[in-house]
N, C-alpha and C. Protein backbone atom coordinates (compact mmCIF):
# COMPACT_ATOMS: atom_id res chain seq x y z
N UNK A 1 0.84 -1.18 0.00
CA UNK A 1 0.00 0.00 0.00
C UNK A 1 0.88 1.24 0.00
N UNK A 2 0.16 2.32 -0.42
CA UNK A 2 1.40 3.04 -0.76
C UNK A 2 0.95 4.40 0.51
N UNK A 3 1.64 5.36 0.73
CA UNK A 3 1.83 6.16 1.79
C UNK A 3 0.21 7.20 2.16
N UNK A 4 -0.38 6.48 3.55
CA UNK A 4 -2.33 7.12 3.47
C UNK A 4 -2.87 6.44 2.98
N UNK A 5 -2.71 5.27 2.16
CA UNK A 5 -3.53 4.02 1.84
C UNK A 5 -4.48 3.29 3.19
N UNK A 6 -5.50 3.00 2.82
CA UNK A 6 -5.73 2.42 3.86
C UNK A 6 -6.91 1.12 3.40
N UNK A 7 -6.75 0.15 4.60
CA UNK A 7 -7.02 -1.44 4.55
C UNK A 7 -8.06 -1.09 6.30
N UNK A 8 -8.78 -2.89 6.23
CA UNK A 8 -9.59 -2.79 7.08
C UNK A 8 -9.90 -4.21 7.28
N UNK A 9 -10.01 -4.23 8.90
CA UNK A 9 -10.13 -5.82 9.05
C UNK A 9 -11.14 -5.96 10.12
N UNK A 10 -11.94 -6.74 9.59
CA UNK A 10 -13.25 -6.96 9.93
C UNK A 10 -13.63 -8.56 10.89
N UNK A 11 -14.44 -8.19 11.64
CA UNK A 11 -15.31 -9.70 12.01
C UNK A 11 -16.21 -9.69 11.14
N UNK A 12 -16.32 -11.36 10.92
CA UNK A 12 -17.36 -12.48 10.32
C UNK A 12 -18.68 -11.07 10.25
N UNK A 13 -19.11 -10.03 10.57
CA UNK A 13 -20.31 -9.27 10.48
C UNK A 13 -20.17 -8.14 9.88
N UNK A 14 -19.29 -7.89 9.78
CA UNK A 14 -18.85 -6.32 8.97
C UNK A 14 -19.36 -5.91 7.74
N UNK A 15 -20.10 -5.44 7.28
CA UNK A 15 -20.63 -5.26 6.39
C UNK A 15 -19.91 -4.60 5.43
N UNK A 16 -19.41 -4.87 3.88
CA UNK A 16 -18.62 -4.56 3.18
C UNK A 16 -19.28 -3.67 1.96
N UNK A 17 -18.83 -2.42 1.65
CA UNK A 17 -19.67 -2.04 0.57
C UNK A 17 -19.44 -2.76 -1.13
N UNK A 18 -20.02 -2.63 -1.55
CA UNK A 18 -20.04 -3.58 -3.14
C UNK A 18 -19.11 -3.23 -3.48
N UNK A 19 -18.47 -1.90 -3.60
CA UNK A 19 -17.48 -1.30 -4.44
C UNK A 19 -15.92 -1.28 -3.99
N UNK A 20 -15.97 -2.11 -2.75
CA UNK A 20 -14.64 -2.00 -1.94
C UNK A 20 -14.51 -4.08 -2.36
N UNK A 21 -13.06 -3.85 -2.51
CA UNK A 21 -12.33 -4.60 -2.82
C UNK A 21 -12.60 -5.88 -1.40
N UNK A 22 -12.89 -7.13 -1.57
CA UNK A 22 -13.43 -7.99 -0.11
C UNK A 22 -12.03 -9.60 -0.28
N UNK A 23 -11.61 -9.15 0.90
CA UNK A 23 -10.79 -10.81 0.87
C UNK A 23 -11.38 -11.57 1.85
N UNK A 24 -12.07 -12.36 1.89
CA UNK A 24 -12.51 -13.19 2.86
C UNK A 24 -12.06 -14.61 2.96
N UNK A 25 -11.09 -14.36 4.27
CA UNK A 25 -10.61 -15.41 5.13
C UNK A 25 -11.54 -16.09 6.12
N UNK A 26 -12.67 -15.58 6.01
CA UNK A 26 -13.45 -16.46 6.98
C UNK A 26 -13.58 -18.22 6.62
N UNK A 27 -13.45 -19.03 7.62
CA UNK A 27 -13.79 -19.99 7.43
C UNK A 27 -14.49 -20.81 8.33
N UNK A 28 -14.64 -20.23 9.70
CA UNK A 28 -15.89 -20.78 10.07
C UNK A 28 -15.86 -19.56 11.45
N UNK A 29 -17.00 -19.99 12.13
CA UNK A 29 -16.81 -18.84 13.35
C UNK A 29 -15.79 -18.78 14.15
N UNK A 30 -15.00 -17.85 14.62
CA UNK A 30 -13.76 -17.80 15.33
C UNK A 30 -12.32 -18.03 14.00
N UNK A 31 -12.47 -18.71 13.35
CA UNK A 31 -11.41 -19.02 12.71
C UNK A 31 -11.66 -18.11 10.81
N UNK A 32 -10.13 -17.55 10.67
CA UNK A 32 -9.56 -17.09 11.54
C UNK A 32 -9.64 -16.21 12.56
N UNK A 33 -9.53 -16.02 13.63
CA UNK A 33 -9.51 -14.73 14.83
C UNK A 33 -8.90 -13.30 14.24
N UNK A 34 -9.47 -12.18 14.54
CA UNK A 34 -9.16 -11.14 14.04
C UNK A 34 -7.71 -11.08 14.91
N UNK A 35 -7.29 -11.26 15.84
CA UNK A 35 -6.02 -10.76 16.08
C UNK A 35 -4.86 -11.79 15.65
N UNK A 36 -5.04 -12.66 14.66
CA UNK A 36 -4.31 -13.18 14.20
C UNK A 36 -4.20 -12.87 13.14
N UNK A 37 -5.05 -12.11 12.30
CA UNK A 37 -4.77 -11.38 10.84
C UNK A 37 -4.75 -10.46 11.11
N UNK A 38 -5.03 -9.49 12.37
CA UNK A 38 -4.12 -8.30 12.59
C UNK A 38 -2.51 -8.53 12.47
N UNK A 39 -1.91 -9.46 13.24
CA UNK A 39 -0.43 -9.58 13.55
C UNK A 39 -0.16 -10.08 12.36
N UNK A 40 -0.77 -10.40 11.66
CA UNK A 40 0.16 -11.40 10.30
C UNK A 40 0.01 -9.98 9.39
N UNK A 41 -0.99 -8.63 9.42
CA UNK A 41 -1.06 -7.41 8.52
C UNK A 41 0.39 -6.88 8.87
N UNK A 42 -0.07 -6.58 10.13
CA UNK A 42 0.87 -5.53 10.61
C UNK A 42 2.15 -5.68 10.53
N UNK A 43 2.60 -7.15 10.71
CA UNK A 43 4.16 -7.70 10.63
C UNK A 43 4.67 -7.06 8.87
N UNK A 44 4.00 -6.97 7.79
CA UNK A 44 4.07 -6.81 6.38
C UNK A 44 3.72 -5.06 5.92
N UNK A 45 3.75 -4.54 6.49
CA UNK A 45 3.48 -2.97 6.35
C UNK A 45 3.88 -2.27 7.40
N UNK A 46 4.06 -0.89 7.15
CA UNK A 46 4.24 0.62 8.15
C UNK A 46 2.80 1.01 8.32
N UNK A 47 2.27 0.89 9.38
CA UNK A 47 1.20 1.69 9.85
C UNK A 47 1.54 2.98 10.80
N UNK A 48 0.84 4.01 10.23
CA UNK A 48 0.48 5.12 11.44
C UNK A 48 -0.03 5.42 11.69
N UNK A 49 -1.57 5.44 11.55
CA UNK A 49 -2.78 5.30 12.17
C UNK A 49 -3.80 4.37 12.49
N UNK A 50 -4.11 4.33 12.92
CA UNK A 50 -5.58 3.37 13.12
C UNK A 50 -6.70 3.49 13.82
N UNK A 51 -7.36 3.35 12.77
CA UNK A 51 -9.52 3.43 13.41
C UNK A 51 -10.17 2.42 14.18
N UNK A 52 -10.16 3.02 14.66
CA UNK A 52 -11.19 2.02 16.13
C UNK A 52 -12.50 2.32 16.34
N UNK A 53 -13.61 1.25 16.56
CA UNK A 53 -14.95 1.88 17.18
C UNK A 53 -14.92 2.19 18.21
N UNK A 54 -15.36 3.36 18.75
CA UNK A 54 -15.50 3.77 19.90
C UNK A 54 -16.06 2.92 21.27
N UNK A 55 -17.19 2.16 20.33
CA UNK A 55 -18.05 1.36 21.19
C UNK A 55 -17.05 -0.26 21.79
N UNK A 56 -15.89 -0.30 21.03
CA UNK A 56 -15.01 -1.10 21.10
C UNK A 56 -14.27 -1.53 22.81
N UNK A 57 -14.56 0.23 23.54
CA UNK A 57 -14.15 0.75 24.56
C UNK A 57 -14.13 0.13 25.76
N UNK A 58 -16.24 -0.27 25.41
CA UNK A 58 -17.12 -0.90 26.51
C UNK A 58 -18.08 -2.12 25.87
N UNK A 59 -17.19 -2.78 24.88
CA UNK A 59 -18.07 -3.84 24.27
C UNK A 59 -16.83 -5.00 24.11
N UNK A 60 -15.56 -4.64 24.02
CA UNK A 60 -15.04 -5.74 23.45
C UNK A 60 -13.95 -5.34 24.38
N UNK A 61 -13.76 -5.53 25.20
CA UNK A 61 -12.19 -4.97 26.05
C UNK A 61 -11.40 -5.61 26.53
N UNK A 62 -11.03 -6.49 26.13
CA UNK A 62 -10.17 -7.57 25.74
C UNK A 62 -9.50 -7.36 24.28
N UNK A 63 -10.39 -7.68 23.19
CA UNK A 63 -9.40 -7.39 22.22
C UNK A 63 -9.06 -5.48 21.84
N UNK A 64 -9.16 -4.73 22.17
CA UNK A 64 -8.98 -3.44 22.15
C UNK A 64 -7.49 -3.92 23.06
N UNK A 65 -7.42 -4.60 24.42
CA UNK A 65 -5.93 -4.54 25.25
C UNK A 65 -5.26 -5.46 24.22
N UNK A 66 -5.23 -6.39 23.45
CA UNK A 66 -4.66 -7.12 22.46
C UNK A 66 -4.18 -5.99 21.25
N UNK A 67 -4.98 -4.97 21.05
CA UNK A 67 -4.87 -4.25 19.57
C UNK A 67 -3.73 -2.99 20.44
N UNK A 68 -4.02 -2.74 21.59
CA UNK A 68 -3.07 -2.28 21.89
C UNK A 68 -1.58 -2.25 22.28
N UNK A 69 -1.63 -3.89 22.57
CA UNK A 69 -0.27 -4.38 22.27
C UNK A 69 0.12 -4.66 21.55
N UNK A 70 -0.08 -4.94 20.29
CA UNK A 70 0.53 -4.78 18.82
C UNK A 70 0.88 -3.36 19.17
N UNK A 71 0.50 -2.01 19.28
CA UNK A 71 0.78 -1.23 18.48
C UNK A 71 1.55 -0.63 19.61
N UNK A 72 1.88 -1.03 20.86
CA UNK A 72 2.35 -0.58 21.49
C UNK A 72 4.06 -0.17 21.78
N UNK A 73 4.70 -0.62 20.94
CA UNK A 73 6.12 -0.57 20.85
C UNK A 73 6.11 0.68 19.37
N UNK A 74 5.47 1.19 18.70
CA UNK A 74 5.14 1.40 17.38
C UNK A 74 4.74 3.50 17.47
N UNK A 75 4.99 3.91 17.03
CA UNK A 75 3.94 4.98 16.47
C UNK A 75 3.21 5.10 15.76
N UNK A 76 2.20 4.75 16.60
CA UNK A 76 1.31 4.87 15.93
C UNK A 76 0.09 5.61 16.38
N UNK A 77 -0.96 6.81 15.69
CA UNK A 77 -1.79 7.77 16.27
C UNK A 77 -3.06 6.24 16.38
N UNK A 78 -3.76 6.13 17.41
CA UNK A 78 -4.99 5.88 17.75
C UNK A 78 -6.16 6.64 17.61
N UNK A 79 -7.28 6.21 16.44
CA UNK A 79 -8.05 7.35 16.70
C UNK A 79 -9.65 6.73 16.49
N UNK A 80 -10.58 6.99 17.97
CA UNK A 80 -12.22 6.34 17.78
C UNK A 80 -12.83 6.74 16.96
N UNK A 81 -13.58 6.12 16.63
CA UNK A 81 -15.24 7.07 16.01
C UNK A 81 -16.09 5.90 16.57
N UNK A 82 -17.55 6.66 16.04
CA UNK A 82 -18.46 5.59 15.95
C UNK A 82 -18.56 4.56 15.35
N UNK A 83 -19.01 3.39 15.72
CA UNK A 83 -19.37 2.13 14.48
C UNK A 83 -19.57 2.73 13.55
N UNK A 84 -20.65 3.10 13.18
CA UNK A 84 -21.62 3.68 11.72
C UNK A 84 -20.50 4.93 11.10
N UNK A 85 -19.54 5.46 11.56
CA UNK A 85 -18.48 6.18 10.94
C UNK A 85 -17.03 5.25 10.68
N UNK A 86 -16.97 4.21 11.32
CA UNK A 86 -15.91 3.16 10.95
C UNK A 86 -16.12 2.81 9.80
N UNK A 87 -18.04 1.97 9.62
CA UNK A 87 -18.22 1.30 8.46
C UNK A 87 -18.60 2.28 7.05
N UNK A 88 -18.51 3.32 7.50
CA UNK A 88 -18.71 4.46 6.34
C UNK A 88 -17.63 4.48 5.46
N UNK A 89 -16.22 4.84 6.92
CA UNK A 89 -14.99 4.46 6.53
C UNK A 89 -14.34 3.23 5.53
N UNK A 90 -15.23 2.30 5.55
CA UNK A 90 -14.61 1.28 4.86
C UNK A 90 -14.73 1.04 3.43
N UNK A 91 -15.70 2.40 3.22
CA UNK A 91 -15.88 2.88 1.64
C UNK A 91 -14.76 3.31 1.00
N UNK A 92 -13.99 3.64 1.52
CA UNK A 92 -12.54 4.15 1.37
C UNK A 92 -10.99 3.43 1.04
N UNK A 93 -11.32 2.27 1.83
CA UNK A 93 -10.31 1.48 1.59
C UNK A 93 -10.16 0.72 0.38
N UNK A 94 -8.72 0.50 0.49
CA UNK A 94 -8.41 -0.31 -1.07
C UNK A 94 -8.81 -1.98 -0.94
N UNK A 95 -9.13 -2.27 0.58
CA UNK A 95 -9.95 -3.77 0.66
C UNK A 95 -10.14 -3.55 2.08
N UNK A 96 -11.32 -4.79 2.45
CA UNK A 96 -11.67 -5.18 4.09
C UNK A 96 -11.49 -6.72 3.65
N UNK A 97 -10.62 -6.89 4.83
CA UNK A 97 -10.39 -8.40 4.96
C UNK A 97 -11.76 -8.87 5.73
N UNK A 98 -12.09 -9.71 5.41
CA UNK A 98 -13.19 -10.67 6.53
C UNK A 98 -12.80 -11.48 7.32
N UNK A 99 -12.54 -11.90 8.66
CA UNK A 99 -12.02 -13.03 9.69
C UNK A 99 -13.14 -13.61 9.90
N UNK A 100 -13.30 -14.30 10.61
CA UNK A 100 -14.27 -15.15 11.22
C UNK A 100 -14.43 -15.29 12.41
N UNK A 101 -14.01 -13.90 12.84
CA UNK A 101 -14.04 -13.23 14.23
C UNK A 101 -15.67 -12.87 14.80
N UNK A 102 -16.64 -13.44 16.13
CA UNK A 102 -17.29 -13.46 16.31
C UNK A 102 -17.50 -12.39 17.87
N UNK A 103 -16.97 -11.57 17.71
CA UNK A 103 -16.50 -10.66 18.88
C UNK A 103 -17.34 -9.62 18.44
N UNK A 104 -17.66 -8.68 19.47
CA UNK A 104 -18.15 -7.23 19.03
C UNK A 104 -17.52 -6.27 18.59
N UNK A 105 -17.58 -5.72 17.83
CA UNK A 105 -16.44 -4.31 17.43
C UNK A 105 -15.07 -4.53 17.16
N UNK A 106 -14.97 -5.93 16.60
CA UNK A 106 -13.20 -6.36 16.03
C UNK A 106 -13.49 -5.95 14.99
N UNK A 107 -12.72 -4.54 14.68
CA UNK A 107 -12.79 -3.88 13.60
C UNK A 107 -11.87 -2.87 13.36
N UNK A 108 -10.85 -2.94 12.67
CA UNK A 108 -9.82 -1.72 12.02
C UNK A 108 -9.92 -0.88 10.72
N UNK A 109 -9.51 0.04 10.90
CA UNK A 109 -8.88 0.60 9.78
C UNK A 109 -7.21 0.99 10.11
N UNK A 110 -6.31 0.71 9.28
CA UNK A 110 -4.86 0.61 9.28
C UNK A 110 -4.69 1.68 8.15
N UNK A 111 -4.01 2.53 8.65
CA UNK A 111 -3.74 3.97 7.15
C UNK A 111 -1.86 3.34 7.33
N UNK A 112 -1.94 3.45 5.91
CA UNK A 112 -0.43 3.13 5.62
C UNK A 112 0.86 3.91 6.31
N UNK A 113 1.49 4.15 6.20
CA UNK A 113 2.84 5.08 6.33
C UNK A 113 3.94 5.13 5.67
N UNK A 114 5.01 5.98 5.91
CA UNK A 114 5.39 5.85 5.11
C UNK A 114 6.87 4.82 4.65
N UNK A 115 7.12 4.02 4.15
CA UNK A 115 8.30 2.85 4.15
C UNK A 115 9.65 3.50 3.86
N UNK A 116 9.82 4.63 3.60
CA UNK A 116 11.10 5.34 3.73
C UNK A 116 11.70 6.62 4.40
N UNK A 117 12.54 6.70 4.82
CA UNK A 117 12.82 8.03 5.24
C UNK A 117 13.08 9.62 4.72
């Protein structure tokens, strides 16, 4: 992806718009787990931002302390919105991966950065 590009990784429910590019890794519920195709994204790109649902805060807080340890050695800006402004967001991206993540609010957006100095 090239520098402000941005990707998006979804649970098994995420609703994808027609016009956005869809890889779906789902293969059954739970599998794969969104924080296992988080770490296998993130290991392969520069990220410096990332979208979070807000509702993520007080719905899923467990994997929000997981998404924060990935990014925690990293710079990277953290930034909420609402669900319904995440999935607006995902009109935007150059794809949403699908997991088979059955969690509430396992949901990113990853904006690229930049790979050189």
């Amino acid at each position: 992806m090239g520098h402000t590009d941005t990707i998006a990784i979804g649970d098994c429910g995420l609703p994808i718009p027609d016009e956005t590019e869809r890889i779906d890794l789902a293969l059954t519920f739970g599998v794969p787990s969104f924080i296992d195709v988080l770490k296998c994204v993130v290991s392969d790109c520069k990220v410096e931002k990332i979208t979070l649902a807000e509702e993520i805060k007080e719905q899923n807080k467990k994997v929000l302390e997981q998404v924060e340890d990935i990014f925690k050695d990293m710079d990277v800006e953290i930034c909420f919105v609402p669900h319904e402004e995440l999935k607006r967001q995902t009109k935007d991206c150059k794809a949403v991966i699908r997991t088979g993540e059955t969690t509430p609010y396992a949901n990113i957006i990853l904006q690229s950065g930049c790979i050189f100095a």
